[in-house]
PDB file of N, CA and C in Angstrom:
ATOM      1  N   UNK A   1      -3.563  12.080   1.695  1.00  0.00           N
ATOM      2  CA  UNK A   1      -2.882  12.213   0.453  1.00  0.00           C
ATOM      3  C   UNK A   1      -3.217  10.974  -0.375  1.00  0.00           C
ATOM      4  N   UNK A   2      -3.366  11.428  -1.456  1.00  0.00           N
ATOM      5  CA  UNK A   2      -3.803   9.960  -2.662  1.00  0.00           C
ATOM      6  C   UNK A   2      -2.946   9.705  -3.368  1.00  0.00           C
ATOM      7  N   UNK A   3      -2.064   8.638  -3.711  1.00  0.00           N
ATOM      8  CA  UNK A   3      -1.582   8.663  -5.290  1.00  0.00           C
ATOM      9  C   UNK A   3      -2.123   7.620  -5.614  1.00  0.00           C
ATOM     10  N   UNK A   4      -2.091   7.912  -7.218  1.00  0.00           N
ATOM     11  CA  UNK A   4      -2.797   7.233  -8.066  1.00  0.00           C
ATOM     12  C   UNK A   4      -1.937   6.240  -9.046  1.00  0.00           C
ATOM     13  N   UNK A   5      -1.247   5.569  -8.884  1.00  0.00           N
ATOM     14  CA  UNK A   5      -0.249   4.664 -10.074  1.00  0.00           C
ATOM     15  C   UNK A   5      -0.971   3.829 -10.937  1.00  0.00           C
ATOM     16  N   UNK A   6      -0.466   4.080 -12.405  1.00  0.00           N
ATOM     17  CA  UNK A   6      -1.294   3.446 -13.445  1.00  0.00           C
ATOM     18  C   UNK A   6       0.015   2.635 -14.136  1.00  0.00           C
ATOM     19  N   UNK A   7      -0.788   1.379 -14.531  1.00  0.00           N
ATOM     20  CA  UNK A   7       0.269   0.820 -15.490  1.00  0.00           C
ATOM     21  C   UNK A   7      -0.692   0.387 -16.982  1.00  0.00           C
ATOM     22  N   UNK A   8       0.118   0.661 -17.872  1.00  0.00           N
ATOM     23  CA  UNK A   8      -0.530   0.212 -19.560  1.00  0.00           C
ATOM     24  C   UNK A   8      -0.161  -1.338 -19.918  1.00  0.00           C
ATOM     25  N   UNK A   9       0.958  -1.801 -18.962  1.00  0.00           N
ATOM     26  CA  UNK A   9       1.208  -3.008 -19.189  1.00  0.00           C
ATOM     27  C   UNK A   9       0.046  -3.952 -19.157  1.00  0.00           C
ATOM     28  N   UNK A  10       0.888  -5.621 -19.050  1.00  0.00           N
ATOM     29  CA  UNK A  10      -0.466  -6.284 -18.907  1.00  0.00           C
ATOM     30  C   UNK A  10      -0.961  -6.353 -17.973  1.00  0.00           C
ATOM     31  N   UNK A  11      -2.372  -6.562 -17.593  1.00  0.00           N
ATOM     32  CA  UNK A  11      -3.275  -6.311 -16.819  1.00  0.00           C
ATOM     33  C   UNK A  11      -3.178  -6.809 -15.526  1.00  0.00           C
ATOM     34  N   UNK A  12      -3.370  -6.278 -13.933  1.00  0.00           N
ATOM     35  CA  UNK A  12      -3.252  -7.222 -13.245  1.00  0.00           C
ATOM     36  C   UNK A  12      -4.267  -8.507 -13.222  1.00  0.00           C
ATOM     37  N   UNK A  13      -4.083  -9.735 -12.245  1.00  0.00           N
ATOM     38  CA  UNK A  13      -5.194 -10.118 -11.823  1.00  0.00           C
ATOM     39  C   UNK A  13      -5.402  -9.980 -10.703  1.00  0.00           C
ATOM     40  N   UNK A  14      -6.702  -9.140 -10.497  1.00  0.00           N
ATOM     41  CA  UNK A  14      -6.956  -8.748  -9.036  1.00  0.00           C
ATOM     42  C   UNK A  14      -7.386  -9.943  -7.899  1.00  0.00           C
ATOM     43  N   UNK A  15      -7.506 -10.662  -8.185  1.00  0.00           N
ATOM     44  CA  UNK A  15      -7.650 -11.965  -7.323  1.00  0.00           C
ATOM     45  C   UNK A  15      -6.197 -12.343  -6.677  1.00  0.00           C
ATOM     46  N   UNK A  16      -5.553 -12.448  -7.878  1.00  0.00           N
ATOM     47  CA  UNK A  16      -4.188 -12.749  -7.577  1.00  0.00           C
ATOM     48  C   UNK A  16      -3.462 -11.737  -6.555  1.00  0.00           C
ATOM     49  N   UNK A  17      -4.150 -10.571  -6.810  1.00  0.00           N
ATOM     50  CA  UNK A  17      -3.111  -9.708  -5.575  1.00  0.00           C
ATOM     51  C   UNK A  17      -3.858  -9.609  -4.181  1.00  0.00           C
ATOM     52  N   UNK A  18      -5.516  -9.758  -4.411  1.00  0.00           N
ATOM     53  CA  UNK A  18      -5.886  -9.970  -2.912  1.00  0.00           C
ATOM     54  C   UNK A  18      -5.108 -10.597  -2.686  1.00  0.00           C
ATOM     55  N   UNK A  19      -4.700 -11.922  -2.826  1.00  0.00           N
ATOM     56  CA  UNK A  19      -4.293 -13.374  -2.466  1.00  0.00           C
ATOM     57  C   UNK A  19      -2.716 -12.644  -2.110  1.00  0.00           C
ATOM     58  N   UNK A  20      -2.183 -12.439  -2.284  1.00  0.00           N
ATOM     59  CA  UNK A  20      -1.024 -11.677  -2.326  1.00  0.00           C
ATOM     60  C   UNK A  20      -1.035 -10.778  -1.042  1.00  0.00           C
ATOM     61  N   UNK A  21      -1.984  -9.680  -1.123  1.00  0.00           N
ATOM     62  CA  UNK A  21      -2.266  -8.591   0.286  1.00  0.00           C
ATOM     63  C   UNK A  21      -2.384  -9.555   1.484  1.00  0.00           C
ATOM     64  N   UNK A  22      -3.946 -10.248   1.085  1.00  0.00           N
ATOM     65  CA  UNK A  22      -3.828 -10.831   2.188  1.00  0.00           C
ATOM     66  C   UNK A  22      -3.886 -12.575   2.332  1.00  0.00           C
ATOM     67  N   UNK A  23      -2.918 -13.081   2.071  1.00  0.00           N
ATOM     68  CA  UNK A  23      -2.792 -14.822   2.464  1.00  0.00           C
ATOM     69  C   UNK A  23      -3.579 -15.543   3.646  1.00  0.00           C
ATOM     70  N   UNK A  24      -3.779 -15.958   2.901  1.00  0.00           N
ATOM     71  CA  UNK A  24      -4.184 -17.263   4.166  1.00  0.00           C
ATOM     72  C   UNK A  24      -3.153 -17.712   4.798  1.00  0.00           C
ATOM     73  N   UNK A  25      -3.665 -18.164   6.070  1.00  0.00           N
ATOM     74  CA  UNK A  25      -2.778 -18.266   6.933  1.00  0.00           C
ATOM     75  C   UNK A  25      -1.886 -19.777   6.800  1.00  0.00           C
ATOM     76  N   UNK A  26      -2.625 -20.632   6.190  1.00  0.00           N
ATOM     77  CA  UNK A  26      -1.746 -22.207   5.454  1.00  0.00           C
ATOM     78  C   UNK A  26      -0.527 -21.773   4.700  1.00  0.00           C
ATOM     79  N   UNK A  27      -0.899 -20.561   3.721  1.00  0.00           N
ATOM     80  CA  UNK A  27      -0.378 -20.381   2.516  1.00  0.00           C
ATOM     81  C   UNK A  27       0.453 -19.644   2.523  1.00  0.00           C
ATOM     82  N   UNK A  28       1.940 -20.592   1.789  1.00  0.00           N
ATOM     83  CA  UNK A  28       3.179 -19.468   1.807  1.00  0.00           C
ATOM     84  C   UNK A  28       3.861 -18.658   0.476  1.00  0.00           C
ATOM     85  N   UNK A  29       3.602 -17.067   0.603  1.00  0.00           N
ATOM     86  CA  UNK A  29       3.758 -16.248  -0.154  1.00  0.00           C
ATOM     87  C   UNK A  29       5.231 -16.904  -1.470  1.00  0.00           C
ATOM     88  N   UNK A  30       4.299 -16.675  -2.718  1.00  0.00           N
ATOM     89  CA  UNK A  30       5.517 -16.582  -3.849  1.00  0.00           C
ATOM     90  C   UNK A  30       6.238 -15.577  -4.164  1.00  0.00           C
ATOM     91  N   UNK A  31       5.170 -14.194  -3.545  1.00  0.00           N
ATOM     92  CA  UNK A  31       5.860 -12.770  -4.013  1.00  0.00           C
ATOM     93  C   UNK A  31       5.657 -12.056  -2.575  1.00  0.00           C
ATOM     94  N   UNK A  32       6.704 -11.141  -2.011  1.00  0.00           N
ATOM     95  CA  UNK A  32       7.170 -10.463  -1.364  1.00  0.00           C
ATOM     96  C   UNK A  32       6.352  -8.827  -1.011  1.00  0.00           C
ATOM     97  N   UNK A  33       6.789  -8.439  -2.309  1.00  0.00           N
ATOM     98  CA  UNK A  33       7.051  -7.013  -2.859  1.00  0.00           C
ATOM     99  C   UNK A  33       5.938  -6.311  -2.253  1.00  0.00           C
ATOM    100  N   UNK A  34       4.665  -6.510  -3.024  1.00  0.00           N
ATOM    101  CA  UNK A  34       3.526  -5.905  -2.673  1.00  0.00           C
ATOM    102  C   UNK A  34       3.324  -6.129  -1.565  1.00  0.00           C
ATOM    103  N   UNK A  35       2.952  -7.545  -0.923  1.00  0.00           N
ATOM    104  CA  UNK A  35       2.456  -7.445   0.472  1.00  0.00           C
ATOM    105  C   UNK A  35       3.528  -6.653   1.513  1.00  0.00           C
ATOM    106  N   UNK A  36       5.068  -7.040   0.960  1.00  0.00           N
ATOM    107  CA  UNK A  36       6.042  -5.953   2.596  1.00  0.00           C
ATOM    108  C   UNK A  36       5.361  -4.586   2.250  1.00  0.00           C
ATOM    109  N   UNK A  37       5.398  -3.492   1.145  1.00  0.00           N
ATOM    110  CA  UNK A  37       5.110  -2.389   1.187  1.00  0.00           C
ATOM    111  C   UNK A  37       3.705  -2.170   1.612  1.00  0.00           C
ATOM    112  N   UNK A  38       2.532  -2.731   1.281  1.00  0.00           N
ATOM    113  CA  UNK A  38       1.329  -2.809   2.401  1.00  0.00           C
ATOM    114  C   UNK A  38       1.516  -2.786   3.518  1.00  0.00           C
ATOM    115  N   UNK A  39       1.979  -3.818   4.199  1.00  0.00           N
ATOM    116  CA  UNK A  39       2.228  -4.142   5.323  1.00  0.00           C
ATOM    117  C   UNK A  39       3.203  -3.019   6.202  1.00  0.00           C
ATOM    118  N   UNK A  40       4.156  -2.743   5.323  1.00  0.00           N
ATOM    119  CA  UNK A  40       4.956  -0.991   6.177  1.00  0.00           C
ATOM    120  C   UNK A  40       4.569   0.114   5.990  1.00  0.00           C
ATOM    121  N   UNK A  41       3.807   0.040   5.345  1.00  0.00           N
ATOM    122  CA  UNK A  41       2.659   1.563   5.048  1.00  0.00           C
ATOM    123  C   UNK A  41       1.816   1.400   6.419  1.00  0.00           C
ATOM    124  N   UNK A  42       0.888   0.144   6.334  1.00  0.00           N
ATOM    125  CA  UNK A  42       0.142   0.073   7.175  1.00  0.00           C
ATOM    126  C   UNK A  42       0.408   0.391   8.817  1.00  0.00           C
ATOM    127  N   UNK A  43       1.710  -0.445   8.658  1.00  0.00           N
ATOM    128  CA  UNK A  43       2.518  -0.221  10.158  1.00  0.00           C
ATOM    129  C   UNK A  43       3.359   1.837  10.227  1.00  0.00           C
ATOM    130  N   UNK A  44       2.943   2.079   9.225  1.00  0.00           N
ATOM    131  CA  UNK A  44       3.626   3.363   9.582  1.00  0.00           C
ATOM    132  C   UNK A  44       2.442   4.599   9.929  1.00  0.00           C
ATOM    133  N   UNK A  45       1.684   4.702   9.061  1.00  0.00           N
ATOM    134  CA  UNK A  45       0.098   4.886   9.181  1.00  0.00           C
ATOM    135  C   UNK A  45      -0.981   4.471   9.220  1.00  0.00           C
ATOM    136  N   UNK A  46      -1.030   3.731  10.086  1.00  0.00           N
ATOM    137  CA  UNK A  46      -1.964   3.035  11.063  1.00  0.00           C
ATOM    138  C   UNK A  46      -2.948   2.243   9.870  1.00  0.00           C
ATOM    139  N   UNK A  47      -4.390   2.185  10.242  1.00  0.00           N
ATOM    140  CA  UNK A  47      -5.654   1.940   9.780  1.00  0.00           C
ATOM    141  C   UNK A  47      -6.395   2.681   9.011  1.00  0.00           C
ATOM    142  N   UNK A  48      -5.753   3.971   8.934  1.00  0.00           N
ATOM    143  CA  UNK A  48      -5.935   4.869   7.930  1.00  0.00           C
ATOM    144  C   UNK A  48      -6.112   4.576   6.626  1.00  0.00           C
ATOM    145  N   UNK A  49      -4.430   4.085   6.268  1.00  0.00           N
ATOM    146  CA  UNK A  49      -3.891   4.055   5.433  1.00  0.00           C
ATOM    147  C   UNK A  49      -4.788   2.890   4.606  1.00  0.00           C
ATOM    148  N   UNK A  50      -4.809   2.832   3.340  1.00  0.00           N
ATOM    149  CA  UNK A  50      -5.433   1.999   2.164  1.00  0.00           C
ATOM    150  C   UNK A  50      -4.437   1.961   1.171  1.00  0.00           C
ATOM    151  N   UNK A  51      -4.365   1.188   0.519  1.00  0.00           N
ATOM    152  CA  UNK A  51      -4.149   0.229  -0.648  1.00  0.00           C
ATOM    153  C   UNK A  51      -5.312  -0.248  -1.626  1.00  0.00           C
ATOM    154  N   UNK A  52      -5.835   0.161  -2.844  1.00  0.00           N
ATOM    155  CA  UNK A  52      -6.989  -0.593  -3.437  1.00  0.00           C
ATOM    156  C   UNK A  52      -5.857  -0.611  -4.809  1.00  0.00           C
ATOM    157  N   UNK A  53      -6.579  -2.060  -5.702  1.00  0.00           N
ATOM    158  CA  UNK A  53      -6.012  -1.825  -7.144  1.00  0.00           C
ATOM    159  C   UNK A  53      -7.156  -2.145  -7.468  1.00  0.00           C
ATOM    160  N   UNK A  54      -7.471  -1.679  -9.302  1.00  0.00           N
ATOM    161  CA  UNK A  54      -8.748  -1.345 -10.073  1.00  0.00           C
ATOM    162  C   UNK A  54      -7.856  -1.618 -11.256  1.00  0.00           C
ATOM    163  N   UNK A  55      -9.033  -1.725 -11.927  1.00  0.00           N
ATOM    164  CA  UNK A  55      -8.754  -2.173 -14.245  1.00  0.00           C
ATOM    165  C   UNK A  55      -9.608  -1.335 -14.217  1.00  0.00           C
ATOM    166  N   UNK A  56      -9.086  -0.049 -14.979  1.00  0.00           N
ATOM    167  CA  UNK A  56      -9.806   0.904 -15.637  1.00  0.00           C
ATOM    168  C   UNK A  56      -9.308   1.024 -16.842  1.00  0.00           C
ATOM    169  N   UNK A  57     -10.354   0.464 -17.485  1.00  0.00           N
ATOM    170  CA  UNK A  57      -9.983   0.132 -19.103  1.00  0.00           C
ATOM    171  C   UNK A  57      -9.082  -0.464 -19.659  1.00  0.00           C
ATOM    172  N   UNK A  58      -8.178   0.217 -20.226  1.00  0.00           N
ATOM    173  CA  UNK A  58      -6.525  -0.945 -20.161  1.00  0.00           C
ATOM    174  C   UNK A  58      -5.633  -0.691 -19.264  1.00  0.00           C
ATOM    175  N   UNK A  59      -6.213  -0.057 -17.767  1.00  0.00           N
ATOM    176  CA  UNK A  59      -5.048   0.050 -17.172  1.00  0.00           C
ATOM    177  C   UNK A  59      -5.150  -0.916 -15.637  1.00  0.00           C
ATOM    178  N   UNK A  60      -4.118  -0.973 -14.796  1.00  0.00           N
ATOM    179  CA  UNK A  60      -4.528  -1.271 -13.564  1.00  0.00           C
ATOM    180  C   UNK A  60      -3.665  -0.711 -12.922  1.00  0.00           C
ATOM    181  N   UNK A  61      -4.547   0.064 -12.018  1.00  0.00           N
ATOM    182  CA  UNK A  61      -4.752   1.055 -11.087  1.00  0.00           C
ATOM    183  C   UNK A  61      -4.255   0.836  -9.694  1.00  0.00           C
ATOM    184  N   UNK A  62      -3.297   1.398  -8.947  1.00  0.00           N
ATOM    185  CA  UNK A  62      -2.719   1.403  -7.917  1.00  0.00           C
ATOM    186  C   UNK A  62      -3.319   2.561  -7.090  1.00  0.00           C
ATOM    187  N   UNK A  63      -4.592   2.508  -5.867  1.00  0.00           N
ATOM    188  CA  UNK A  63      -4.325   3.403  -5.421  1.00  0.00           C
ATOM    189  C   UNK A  63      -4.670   3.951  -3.682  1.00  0.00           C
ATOM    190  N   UNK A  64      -3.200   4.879  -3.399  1.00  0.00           N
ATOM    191  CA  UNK A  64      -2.929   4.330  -1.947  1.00  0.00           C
ATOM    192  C   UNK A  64      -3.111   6.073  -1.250  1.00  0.00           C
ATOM    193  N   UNK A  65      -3.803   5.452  -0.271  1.00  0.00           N
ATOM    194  CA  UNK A  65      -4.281   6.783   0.495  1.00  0.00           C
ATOM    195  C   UNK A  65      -3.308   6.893   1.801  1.00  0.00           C
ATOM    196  N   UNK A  66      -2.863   7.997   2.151  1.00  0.00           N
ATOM    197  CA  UNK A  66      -2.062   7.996   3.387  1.00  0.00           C
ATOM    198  C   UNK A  66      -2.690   9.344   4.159  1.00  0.00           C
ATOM    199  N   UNK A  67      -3.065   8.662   5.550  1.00  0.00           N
ATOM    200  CA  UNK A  67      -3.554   9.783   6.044  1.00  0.00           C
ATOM    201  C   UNK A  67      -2.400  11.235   6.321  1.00  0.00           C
ATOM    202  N   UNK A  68      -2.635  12.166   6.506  1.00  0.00           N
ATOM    203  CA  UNK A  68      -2.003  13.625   6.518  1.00  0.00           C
ATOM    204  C   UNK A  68      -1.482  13.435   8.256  1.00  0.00           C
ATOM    205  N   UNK A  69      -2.119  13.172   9.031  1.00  0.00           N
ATOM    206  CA  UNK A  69      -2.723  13.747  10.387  1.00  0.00           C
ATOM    207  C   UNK A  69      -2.054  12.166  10.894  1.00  0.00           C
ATOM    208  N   UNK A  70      -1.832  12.135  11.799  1.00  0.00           N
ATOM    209  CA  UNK A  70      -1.956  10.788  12.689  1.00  0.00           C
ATOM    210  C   UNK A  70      -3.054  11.287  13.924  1.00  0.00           C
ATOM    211  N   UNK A  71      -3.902   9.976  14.647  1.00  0.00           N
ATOM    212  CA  UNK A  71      -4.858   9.960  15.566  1.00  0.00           C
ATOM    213  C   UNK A  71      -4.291  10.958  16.458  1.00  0.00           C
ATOM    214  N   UNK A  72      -5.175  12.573  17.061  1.00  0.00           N
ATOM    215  CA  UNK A  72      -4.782  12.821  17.988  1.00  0.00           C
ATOM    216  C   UNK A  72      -4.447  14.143  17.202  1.00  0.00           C
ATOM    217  N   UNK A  73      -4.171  14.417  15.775  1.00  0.00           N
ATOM    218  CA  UNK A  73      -3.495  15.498  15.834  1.00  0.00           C
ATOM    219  C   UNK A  73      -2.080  16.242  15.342  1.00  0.00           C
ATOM    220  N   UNK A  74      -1.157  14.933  15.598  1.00  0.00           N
ATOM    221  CA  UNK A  74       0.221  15.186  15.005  1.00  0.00           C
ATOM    222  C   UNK A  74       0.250  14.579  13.718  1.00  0.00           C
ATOM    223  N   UNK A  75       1.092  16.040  13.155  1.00  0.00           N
ATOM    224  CA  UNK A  75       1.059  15.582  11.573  1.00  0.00           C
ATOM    225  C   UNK A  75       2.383  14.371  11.592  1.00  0.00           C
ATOM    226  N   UNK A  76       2.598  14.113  10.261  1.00  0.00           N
ATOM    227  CA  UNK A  76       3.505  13.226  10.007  1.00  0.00           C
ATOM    228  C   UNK A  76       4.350  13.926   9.303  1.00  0.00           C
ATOM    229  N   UNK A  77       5.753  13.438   9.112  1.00  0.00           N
ATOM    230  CA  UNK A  77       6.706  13.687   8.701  1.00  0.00           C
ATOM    231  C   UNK A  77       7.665  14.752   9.240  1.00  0.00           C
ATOM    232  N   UNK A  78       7.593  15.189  10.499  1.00  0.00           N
ATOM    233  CA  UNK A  78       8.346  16.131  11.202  1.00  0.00           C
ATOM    234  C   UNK A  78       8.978  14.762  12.274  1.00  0.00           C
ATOM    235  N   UNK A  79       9.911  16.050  13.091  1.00  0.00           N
ATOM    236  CA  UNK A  79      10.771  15.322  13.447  1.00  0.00           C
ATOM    237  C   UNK A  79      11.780  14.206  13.126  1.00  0.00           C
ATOM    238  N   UNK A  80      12.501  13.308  14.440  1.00  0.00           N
ATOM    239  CA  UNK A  80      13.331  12.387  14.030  1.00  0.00           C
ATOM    240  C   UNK A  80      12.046  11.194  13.898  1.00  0.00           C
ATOM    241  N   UNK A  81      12.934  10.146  13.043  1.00  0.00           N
ATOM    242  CA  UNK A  81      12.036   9.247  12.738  1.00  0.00           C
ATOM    243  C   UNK A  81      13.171   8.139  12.814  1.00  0.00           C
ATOM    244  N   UNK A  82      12.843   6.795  12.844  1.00  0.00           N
ATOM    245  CA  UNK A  82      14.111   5.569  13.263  1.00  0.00           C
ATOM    246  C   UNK A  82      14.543   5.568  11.241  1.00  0.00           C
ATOM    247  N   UNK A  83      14.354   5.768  10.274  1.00  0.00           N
ATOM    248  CA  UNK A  83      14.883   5.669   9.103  1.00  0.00           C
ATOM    249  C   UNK A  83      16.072   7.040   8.730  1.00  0.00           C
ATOM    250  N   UNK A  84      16.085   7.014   9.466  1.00  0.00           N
ATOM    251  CA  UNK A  84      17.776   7.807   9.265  1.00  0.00           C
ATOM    252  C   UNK A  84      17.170   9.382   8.356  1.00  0.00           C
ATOM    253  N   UNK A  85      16.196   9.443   8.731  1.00  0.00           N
ATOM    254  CA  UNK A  85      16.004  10.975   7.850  1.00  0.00           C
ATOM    255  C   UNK A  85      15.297  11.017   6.314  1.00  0.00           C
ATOM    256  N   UNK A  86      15.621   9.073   6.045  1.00  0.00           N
ATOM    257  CA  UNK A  86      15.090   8.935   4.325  1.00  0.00           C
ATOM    258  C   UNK A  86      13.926   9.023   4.436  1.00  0.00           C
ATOM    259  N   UNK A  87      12.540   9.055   3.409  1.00  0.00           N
ATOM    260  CA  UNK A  87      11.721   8.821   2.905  1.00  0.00           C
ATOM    261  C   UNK A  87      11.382   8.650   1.609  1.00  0.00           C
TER     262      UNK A  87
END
């Protein structure tokens, strides 16, 4: 599954959010936000899962792939899950 999030605001800087995704290991995070939701995507769907952002024209581009399938076969989103039923 793909979504695609666009913003018209101001532009990101994509340097700034590598740096953000992924820190160096000296370096202690100013912002939270983006890297926890990477980071629990990732942990929920494995290596699959992606995160890219892009400037397409005046916009910057959010966009996150989640695999359908987990390794093996079982889909996702059935059954109990430890989040109480939310998604």
């Amino acid at each position: 599954m793909v979504f695609r999030v666009m913003n018209d605001g101001h532009q990101a800087d994509l340097e700034v959010i590598q740096r953000i995704l992924y820190p160096a290991e000296d370096v202690k995070p100013k912002s939270y936000g983006i890297k926890n939701v990477n980071d629990r995507l990732r942990h929920q769907y494995g290596e699959e899962y992606t995160l890219q952002y892009r400037i397409q024209g005046d916009l910057t581009v959010a966009v996150i792939r989640i695999p359908l399938e987990k390794t093996g076969g079982e889909a996702y989103g059935g059954g109990n899950d430890s989040g109480g039923g939310r998604r």
